[in-house]
Protein backbone atom coordinates (compact mmCIF):
# COMPACT_ATOMS: atom_id res chain seq x y z
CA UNK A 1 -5.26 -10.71 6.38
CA UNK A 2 -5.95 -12.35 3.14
CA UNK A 3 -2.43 -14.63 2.26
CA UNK A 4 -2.36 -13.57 -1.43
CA UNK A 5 -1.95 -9.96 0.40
CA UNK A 6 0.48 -10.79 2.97
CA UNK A 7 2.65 -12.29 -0.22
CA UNK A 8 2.27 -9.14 -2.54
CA UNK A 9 3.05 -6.80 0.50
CA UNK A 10 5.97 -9.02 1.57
CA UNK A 11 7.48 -8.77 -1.67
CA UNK A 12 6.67 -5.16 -2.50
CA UNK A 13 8.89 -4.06 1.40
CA UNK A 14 11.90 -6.55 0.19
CA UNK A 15 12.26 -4.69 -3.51
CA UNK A 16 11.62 -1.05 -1.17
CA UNK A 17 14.08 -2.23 1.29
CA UNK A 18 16.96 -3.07 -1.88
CA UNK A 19 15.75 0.46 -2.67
CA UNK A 20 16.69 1.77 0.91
CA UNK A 21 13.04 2.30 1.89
CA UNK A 22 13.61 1.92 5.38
CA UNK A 23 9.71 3.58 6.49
CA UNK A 24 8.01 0.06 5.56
CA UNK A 25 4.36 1.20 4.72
CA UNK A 26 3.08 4.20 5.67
CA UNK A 27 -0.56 5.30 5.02
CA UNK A 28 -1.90 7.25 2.52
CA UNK A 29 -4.21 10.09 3.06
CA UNK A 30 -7.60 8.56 2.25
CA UNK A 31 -9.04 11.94 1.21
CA UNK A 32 -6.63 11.24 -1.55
CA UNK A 33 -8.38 8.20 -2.53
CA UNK A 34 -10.89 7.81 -5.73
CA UNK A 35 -13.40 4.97 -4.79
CA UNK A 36 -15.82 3.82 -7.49
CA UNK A 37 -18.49 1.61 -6.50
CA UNK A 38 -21.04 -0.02 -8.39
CA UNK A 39 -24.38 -2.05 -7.17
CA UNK A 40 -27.64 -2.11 -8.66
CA UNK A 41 -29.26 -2.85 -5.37
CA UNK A 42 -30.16 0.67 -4.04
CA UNK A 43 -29.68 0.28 -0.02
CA UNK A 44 -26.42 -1.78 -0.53
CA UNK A 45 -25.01 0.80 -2.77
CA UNK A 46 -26.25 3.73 0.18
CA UNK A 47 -24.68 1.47 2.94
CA UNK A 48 -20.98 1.06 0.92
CA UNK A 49 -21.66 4.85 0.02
CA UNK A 50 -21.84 5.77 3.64
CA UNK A 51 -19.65 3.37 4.73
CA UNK A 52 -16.41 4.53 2.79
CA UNK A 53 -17.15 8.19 2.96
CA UNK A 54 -17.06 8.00 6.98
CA UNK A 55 -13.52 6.63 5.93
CA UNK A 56 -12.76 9.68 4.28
CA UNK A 57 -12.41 8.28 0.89
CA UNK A 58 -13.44 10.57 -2.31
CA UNK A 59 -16.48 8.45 -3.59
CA UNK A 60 -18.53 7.65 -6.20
CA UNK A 61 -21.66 5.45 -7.61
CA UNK A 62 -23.46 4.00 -9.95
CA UNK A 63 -26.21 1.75 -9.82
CA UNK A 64 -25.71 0.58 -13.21
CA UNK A 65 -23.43 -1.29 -14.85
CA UNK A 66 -23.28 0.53 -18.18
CA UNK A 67 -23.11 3.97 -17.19
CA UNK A 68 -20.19 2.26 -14.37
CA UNK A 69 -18.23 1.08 -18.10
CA UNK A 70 -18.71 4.46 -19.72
CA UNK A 71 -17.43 6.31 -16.92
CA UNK A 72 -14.40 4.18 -16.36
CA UNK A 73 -13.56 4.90 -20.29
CA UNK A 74 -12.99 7.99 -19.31
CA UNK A 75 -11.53 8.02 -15.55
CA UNK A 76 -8.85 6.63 -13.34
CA UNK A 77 -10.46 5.40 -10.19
CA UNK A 78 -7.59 3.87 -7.50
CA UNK A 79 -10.53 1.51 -6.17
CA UNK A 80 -13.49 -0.18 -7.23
CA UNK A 81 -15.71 -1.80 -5.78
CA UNK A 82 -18.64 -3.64 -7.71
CA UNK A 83 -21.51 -6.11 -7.93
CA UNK A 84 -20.24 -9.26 -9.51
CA UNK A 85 -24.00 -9.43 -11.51
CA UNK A 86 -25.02 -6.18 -12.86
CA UNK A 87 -26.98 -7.34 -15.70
CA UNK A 88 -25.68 -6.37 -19.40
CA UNK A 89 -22.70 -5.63 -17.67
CA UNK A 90 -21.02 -7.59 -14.95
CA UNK A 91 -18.44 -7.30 -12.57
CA UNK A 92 -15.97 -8.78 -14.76
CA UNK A 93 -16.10 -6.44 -17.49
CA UNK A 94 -16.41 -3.42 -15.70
CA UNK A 95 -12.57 -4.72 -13.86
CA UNK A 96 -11.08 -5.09 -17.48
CA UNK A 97 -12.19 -1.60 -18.27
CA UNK A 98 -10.58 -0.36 -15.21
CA UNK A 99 -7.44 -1.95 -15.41
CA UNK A 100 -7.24 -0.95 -18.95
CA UNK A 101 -7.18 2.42 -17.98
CA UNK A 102 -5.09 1.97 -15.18
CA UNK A 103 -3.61 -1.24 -14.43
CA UNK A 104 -2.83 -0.57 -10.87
CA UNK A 105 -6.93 -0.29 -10.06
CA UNK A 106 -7.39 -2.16 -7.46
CA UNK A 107 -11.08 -4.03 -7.69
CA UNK A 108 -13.32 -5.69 -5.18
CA UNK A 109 -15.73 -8.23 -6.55
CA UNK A 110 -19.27 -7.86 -4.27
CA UNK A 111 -21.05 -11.04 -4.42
CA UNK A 112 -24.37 -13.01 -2.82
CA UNK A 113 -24.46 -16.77 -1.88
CA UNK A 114 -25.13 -17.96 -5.39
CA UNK A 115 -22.60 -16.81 -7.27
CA UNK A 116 -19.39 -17.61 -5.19
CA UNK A 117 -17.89 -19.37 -7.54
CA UNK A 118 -18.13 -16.85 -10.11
CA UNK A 119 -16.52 -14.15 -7.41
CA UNK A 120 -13.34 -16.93 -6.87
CA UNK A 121 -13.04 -16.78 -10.52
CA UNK A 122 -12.75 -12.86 -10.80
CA UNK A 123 -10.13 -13.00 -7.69
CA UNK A 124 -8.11 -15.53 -10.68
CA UNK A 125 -8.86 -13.05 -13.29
CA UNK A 126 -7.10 -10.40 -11.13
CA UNK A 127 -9.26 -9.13 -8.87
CA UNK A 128 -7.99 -7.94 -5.31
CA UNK A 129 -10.45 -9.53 -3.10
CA UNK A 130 -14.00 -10.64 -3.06
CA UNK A 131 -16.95 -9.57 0.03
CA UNK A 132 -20.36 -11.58 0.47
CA UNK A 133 -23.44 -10.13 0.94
CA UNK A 134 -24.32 -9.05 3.44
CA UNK A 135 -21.47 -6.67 3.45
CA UNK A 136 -20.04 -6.29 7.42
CA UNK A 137 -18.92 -2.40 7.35
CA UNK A 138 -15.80 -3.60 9.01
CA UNK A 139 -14.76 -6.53 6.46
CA UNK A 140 -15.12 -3.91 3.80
CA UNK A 141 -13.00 -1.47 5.70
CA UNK A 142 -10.54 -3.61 6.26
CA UNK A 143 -10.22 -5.09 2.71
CA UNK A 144 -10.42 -1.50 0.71
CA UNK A 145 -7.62 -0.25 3.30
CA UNK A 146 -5.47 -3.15 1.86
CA UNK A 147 -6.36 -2.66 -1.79
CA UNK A 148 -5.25 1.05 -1.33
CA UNK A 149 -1.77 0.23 0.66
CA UNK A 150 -1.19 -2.37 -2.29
CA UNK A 151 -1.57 0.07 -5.14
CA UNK A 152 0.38 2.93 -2.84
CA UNK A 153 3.23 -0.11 -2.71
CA UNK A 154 2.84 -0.57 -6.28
CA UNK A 155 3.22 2.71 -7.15
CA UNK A 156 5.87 3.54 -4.86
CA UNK A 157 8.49 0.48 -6.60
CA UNK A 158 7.39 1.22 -10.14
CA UNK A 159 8.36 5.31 -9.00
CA UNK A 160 11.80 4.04 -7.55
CA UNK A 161 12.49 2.06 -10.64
CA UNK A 162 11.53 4.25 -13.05
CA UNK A 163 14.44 6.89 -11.26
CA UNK A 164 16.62 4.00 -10.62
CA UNK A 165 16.32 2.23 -14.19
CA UNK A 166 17.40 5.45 -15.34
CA UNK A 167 20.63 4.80 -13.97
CA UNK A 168 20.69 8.44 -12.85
CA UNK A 169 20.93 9.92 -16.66
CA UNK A 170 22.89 13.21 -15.51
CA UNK A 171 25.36 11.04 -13.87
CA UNK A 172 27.82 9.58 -16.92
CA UNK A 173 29.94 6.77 -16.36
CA UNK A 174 30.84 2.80 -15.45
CA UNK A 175 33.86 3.08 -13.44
CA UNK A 176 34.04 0.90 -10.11
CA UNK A 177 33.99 4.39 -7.92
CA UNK A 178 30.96 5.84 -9.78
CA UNK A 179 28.93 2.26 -10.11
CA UNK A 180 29.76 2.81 -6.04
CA UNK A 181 28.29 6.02 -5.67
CA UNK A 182 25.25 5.52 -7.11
CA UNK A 183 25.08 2.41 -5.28
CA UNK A 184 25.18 4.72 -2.09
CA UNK A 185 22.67 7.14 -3.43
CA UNK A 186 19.83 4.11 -3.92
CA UNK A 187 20.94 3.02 -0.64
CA UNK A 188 20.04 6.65 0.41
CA UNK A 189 16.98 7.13 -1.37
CA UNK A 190 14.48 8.08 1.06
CA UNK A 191 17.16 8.61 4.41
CA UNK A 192 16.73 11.80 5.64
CA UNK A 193 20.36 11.89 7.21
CA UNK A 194 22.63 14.86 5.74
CA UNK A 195 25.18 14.07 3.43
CA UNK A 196 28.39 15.84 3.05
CA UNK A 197 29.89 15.01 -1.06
CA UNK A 198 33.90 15.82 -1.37
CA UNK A 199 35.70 16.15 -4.07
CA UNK A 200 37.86 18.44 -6.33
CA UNK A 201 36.18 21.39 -8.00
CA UNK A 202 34.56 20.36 -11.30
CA UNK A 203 33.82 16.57 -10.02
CA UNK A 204 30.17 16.69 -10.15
CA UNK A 205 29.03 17.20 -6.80
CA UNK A 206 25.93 19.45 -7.45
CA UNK A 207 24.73 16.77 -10.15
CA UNK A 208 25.15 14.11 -7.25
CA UNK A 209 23.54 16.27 -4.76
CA UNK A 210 20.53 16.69 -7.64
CA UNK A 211 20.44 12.64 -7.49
CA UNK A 212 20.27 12.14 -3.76
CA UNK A 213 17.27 14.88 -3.78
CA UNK A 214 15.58 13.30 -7.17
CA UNK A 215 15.37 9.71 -5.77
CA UNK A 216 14.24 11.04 -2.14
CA UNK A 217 11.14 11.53 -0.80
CA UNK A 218 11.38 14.95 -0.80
CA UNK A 219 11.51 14.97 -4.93
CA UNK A 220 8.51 16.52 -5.82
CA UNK A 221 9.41 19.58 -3.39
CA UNK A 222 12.72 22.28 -3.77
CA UNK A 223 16.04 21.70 -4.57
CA UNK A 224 17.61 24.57 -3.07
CA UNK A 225 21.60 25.25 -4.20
CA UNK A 226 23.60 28.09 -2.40
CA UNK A 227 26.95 28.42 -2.93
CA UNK A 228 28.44 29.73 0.16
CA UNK A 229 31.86 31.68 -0.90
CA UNK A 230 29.49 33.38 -3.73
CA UNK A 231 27.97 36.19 -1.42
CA UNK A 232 29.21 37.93 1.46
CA UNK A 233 28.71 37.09 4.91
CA UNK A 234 25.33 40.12 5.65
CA UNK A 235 23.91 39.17 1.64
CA UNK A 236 23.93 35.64 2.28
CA UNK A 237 22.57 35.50 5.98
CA UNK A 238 19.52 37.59 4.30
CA UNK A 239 19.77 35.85 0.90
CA UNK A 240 19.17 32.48 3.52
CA UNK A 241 16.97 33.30 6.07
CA UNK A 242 15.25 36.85 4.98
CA UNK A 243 14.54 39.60 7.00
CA UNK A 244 11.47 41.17 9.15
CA UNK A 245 10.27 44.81 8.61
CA UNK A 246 13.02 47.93 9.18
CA UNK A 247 15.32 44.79 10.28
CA UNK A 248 17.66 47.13 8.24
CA UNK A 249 17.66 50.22 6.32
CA UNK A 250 15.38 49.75 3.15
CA UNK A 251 13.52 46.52 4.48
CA UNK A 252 9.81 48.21 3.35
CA UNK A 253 8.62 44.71 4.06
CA UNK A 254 9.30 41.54 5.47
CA UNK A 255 10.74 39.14 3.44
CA UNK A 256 10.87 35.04 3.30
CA UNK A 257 14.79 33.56 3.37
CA UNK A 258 15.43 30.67 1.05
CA UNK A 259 15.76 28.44 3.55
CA UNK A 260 12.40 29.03 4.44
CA UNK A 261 10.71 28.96 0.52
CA UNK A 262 12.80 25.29 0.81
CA UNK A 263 10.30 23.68 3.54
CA UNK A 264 10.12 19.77 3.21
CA UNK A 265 12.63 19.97 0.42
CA UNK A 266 16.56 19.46 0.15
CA UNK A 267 18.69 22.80 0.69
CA UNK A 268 22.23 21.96 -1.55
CA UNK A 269 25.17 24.27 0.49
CA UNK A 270 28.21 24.00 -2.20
CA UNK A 271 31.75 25.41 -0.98
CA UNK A 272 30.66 24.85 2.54
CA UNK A 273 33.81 25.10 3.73
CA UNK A 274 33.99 28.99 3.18
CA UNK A 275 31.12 29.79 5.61
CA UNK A 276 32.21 32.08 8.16
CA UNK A 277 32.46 31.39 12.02
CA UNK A 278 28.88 33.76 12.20
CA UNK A 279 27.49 31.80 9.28
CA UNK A 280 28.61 28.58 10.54
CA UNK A 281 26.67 28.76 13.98
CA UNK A 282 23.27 29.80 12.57
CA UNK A 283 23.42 27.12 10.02
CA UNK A 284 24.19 24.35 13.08
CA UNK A 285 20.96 26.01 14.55
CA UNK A 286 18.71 24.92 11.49
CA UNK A 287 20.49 21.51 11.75
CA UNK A 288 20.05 20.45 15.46
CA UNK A 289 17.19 22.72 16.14
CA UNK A 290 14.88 22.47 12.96
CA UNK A 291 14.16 26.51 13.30
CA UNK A 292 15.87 29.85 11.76
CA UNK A 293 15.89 33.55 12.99
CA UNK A 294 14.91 35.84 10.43
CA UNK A 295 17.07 39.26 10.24
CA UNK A 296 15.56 41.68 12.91
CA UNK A 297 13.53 38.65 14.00
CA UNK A 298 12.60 38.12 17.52
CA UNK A 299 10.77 34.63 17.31
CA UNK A 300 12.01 31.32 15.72
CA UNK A 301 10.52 29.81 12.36
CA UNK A 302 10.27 26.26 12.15
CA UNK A 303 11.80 24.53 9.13
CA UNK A 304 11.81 20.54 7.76
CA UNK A 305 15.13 20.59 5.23
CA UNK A 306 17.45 18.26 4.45
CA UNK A 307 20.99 19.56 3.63
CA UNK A 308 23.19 18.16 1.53
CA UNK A 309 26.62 20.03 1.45
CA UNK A 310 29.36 20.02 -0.58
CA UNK A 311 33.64 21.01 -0.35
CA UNK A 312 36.66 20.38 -1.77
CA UNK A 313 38.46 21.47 0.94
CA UNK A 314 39.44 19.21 4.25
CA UNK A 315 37.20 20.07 6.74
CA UNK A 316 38.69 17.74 9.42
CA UNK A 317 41.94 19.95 8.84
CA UNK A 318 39.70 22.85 9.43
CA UNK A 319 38.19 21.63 12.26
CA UNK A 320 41.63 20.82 13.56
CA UNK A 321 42.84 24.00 12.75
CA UNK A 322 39.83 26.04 14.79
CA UNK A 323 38.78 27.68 10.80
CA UNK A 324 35.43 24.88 10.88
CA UNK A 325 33.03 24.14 13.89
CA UNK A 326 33.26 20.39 14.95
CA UNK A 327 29.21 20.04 15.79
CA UNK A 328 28.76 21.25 12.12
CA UNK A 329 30.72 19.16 10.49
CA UNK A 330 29.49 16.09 12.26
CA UNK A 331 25.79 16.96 11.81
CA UNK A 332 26.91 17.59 8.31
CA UNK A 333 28.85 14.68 7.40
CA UNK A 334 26.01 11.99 9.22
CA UNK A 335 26.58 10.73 5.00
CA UNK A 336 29.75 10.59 3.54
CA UNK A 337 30.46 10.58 -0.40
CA UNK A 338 33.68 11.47 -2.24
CA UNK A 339 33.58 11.98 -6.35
CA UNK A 340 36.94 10.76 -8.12
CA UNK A 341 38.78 13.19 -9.68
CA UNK A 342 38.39 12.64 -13.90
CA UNK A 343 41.56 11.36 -13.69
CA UNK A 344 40.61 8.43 -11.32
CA UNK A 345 38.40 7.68 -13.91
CA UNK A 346 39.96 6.91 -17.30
CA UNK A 347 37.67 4.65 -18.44
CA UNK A 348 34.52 7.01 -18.40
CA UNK A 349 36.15 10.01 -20.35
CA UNK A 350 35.12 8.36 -24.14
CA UNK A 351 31.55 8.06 -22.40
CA UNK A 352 31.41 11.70 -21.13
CA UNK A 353 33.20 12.96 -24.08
CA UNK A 354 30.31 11.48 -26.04
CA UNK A 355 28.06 13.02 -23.82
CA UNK A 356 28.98 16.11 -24.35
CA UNK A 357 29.50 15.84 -28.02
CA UNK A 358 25.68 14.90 -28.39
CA UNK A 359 24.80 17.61 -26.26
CA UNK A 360 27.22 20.70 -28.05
CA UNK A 361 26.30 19.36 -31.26
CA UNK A 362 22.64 19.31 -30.63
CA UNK A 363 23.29 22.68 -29.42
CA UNK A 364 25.42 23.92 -32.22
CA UNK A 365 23.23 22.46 -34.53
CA UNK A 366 25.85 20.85 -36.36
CA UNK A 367 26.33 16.93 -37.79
CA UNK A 368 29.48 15.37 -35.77
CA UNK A 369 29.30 12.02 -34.59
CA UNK A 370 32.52 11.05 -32.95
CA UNK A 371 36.30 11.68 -32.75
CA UNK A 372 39.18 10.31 -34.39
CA UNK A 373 41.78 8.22 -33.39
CA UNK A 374 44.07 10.83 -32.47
CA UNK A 375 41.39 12.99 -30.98
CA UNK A 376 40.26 10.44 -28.87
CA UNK A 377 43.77 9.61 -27.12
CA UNK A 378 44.55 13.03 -26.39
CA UNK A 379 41.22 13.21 -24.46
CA UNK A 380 41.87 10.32 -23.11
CA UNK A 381 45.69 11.07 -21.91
CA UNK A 382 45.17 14.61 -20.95
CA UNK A 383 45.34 15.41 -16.88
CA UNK A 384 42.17 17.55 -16.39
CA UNK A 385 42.78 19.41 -13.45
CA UNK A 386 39.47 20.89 -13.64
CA UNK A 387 38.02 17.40 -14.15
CA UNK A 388 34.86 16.64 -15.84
CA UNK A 389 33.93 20.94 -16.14
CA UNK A 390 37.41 21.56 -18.25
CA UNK A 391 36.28 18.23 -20.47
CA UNK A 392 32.59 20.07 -21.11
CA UNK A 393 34.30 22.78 -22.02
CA UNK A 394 37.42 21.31 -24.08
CA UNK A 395 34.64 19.14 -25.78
CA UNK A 396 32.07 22.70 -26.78
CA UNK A 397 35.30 24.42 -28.28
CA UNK A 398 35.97 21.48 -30.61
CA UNK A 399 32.27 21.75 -31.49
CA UNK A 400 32.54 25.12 -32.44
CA UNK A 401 35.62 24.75 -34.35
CA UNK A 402 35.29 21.53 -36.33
CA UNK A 403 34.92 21.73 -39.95
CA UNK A 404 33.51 17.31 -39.96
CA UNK A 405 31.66 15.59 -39.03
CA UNK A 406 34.45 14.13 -36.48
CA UNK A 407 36.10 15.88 -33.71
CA UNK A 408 40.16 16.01 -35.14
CA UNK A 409 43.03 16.55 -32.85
CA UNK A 410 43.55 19.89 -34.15
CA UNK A 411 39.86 20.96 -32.86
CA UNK A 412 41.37 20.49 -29.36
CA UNK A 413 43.37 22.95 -27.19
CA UNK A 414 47.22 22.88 -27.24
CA UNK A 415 47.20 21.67 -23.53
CA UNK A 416 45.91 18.37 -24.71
CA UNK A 417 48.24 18.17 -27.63
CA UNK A 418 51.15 18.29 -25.42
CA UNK A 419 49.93 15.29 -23.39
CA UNK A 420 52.44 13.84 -22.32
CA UNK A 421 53.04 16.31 -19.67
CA UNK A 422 50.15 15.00 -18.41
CA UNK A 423 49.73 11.45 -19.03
CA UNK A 424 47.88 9.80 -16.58
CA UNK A 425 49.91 7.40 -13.80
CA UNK A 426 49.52 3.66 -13.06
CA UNK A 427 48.25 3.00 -9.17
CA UNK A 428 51.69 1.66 -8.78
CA UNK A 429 52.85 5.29 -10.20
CA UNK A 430 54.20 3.73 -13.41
CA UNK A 431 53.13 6.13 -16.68
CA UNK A 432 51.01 4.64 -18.89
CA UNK A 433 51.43 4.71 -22.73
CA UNK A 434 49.33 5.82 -25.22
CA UNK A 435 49.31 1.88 -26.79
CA UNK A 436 48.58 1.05 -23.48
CA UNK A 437 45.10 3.51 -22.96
CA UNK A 438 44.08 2.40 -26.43
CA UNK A 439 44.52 -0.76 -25.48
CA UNK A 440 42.86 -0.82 -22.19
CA UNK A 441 40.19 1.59 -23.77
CA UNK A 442 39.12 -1.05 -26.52
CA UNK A 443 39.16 -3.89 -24.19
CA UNK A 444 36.77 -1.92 -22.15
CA UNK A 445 34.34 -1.19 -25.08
CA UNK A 446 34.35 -4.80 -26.23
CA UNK A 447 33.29 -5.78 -23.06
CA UNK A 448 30.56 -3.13 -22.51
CA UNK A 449 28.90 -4.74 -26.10
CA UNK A 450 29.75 -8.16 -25.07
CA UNK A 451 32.46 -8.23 -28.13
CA UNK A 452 30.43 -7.62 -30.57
CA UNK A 453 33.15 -6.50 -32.88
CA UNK A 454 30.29 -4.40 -35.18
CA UNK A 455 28.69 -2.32 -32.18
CA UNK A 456 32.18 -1.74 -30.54
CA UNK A 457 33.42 -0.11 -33.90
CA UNK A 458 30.61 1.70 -34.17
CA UNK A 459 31.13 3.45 -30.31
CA UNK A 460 34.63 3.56 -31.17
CA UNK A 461 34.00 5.94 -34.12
CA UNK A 462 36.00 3.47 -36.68
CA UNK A 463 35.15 0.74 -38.69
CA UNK A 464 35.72 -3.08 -38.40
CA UNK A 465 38.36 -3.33 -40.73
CA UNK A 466 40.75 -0.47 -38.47
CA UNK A 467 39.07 -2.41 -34.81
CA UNK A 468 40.56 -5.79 -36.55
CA UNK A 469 44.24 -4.11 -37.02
CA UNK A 470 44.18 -2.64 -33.71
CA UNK A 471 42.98 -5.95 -32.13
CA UNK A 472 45.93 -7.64 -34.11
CA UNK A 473 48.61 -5.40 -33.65
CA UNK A 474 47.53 -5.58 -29.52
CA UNK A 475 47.43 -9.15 -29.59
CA UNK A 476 43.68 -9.58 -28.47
CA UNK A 477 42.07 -12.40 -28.46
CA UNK A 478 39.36 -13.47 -30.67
């Protein structure tokens, strides 16, 4: 294999495997594969021709050089393979129009005895790889297999980091337990192990689930969610894995389940913990046995789902208690991940306050960029017992009812106004005062904007002469 290969591949599996690719490569589908290839010599060009399309590859030629440039204008092509001396138009030229239109072409520079030297230069230039006439049909096999698996490589870390630069957009905040969980959910990213999320009502665990499936390999297939204590026991069983013909009265027809419409993708079961005992065993059948039983069905269906469920309830209590099958819940929880509870996570409410004000606002169609002082510590001091939902919806009915173009502390519900019934606790179970939040709140900021004193009054919502008080009066440093 040729070394400048073995390097790019090598370093292509170690950013995969910080990823959590754990496959290595796998091969791509050559029918899949555009192959351009370019030679003015007619039985070379019939040869390659033949050659690649015993391979399976989707091919096609041109025996000259121009019409080659005019057609990659106006086409992607993943690999192409051309004679380094064409005439008007050389091999060269034709690999800077490719690239152009797709920098990850791959291109093979074809070359005869004379012109060597000009085929090492192209290989400089940024060609993959460079074959001597006579071509040997398994030399040019070989090389155009590793030109594809380099641009499926390619392809497959810019993909990762496009989702992963993101920083998973849907999921708002910088807190040490939710820099953790994403963490876990790259780590994840294309496992096909079940993960169980837990966590109080309103902590995000559908958005999380979302995630997992959006940075998996199953992403471009269904994302399936069911909640489980929404439907009773017969809807849901049909609602999940249909029914057959007369199965029941007024089944005209047979009918898929959604289980089924949810092959190769990721099936989301929220509230798991609500399933009945019935419900419970012909879910652990989908898990261990990868097949489902339609209503009235006498024959199994096979299925390839990944299930990611969700409770807030304790389903090792449940399990203890006889309520939750043991089997299921370890099949279940292969993964674990727990979501703090918003008040575990202080330091993210400005952040998904703003959040939501952007999005309410937009919504609204009305001008309000922040919140004021006061505003912002009652948000910040209030207990949220139905975490980051009852902060959506605290923030939407301040929207609504705000006459500025800030969010004021009469805009927000009484519950919040009376905060100090629920001022958040120290770990040590000391209260925390409002100085205290503010305090810890603008230290925070500063930090995020690496204290630059003019950005952090402008996230803040106040300008630098009130940021200068409030760093005097807390005795910050400058």
């Amino acid at each position: 294999m040729d070394i400048r290969y073995s390097i790019f591949i090598n370093k292509l599996e170690k950013q995969l495997s910080a990823y959590g690719d754990r496959e290595g490569i796998i091969p791509v589908p050559t029918a899949s594969i555009d192959l351009l290839i370019v030679d003015d010599e007619e039985i070379a060009l019939k040869n390659l021709e033949r050659i690649m399309h015993k391979e399976g590859y989707q091919v096609v030629t041109e025996s000259s050089g121009e019409r080659a440039f005019e057609l990659l204008k106006v086409r992607r092509f993943d690999v192409v393979l051309t004679d380094l001396l064409l005439g008007s138009i050389d091999g060269l030229e034709l690999m800077a129009e490719a690239k152009k239109k797709d920098a990850e072409t791959e291109v093979i520079i074809i070359t005869g005895h004379g012109s060597v030297d000009g085929a090492i230069e192209a290989t400089k230039k940024g060609a993959f790889h460079y074959l001597q006439k006579p071509i040997r049909p398994d030399e040019v096999r070989s090389i155009v297999r590793q030109a594809v698996e380099k641009r499926r490589l390619a392809r497959r870390v810019r993909d990762l980091e496009q989702k992963i630069g993101a920083d998973f957009p849907d999921i708002i905040g910088n807190c040490p337990k939710i820099v953790s969980i994403k963490n876990l959910i790259r780590q994840i990213s294309d496992s096909d192990a079940n993960v169980l999320i837990t966590g109080e009502s309103g902590t995000g665990k559908e958005l999380a689930a979302r995630a997992i499936h959006q940075t998996s390999r199953r992403h471009e297939k269904r994302f399936l969610a069911v909640n489980c204590a929404s439907l009773t026991e017969e809807l849901l069983a049909n609602e999940l894995f249909g029914h057959e013909k007369d199965a029941y009265t007024g089944a005209t027809q047979a009918k898929a389940g959604l289980l089924e419409s949810a092959h190769e993708g990721t099936v989301f079961l929220d509230e798991v913990g609500d399933m009945s005992a019935a419900m419970q065993a012909k879910i652990l059948r989908v898990v261990q046995e990868k097949e489902l039983m339609r209503v009235g069905a006498t024959t199994a269906i096979a299925v390839d789902i990944r299930i990611i469920s969700a409770t807030n309830k304790d389903l090792k209590a449940l399990c203890a208690a006889g309520i939750f099958r043991q089997d299921l819940y370890f099949r279940l929880n292969v993964i674990s991940m727990h979501l703090p509870s918003l008040s575990e996570r202080i330091e993210d409410i400005p952040l998904l306050a703003a959040f939501f004000l952007k999005q309410s606002a937009k919504r609204a169609e009305k001008d309000i960029r922040g919140f004021s002082d006061q505003a912002l510590s009652l948000l910040t001091t209030y207990g949220y017992p139905g975490n980051i939902r009852e902060l959506e919806n605290i923030i939407e009915r301040a929207v609504a009812l705000a006459k500025t173009e800030l969010i004021k502390a009469e805009d927000l519900p009484h519950d919040l106004k009376d905060f100090h019934a629920f001022t958040f606790r120290r770990r040590t179970g000391n209260m925390k005062t409002l100085e205290e939040i503010e305090r810890e709140y603008i230290q925070w900021v500063l930090g995020q904007v690496g204290h630059n004193k003019s950005e952090a009054s402008k996230v803040l919502g106040i300008d630098r002469v009130s940021l200068y008080r409030k760093l005097k009066r807390t005795v910050f440093e400058e």
